[in-house]
Structures are given as C-alpha cells and as structure tokens.
Protein backbone atom coordinates (compact mmCIF):
# COMPACT_ATOMS: atom_id res chain seq x y z
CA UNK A 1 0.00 0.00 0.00
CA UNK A 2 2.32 2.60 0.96
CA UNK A 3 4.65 1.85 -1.64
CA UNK A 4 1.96 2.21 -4.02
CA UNK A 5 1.84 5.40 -2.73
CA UNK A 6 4.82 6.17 -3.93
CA UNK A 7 6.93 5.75 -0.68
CA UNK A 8 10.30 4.61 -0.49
CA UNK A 9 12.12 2.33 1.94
CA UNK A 10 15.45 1.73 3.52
CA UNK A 11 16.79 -0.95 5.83
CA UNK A 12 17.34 0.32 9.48
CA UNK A 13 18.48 -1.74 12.53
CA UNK A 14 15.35 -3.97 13.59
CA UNK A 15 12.91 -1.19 11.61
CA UNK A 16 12.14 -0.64 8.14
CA UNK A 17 12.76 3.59 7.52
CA UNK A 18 9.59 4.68 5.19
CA UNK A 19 9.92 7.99 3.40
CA UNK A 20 7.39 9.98 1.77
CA UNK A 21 8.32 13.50 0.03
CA UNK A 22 9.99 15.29 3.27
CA UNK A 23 8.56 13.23 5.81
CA UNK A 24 9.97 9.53 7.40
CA UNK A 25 8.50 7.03 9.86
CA UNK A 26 9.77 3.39 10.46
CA UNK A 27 7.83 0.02 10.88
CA UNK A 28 9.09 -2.27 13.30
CA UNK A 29 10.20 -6.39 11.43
CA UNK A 30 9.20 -8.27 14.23
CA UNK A 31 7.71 -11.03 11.98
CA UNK A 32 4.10 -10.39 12.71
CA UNK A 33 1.74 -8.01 11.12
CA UNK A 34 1.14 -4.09 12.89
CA UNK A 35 -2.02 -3.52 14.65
CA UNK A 36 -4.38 -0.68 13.38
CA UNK A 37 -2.99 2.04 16.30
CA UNK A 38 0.55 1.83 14.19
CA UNK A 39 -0.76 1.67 10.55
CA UNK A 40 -2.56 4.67 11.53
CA UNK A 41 0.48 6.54 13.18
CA UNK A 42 2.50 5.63 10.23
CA UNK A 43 0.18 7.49 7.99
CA UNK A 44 0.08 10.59 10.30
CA UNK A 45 3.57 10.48 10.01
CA UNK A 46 3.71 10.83 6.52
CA UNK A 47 0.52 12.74 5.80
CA UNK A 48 -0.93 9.61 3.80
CA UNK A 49 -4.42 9.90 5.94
CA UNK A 50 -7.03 8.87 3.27
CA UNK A 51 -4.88 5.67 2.61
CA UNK A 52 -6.99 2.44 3.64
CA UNK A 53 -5.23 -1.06 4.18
C-alpha cells in the first residue's frame, strides 16, 4: 500500500525507515503483522491519511 503510494524504503536496525516527500517514519520487522494504532500513526507520520489497508 504505501509503496503504491509512492513511498520509499530503507533498511534500518530492527525497523524498516519509510519515506514519503519530506517526511519519514519506520515500521518495526518483528515477523508479525502491525495492529491498526501503528498503521494509523504511520500514515500521520507521513501525511498519507485517506490511505486504507
């Protein structure tokens, strides 16, 4: 989804760095899939709020 977007990733220790224009967040690889709470804060982040999973 996000990089349909047109995000862009980079490795980081234990994270996955997301950037979108100006703006960054990270998603944690823990193996398991993120609950709604940090989908949504990752979208805040990068001012993606009308995306839907």
């Amino acid at each position: 989804m996000l990089a349909e977007a047109g995000c862009t990733f980079k490795d980081g220790r234990g994270h996955e760095k997301v950037y979108f224009g100006d703006r960054q967040s990270s998603i944690p690889r823990h193996g398991k899939d993120i609950g709604p709470y940090l989908y949504n804060k990752i979208l805040r982040d990068l001012d993606l709020k009308g995306l839907k999973k």
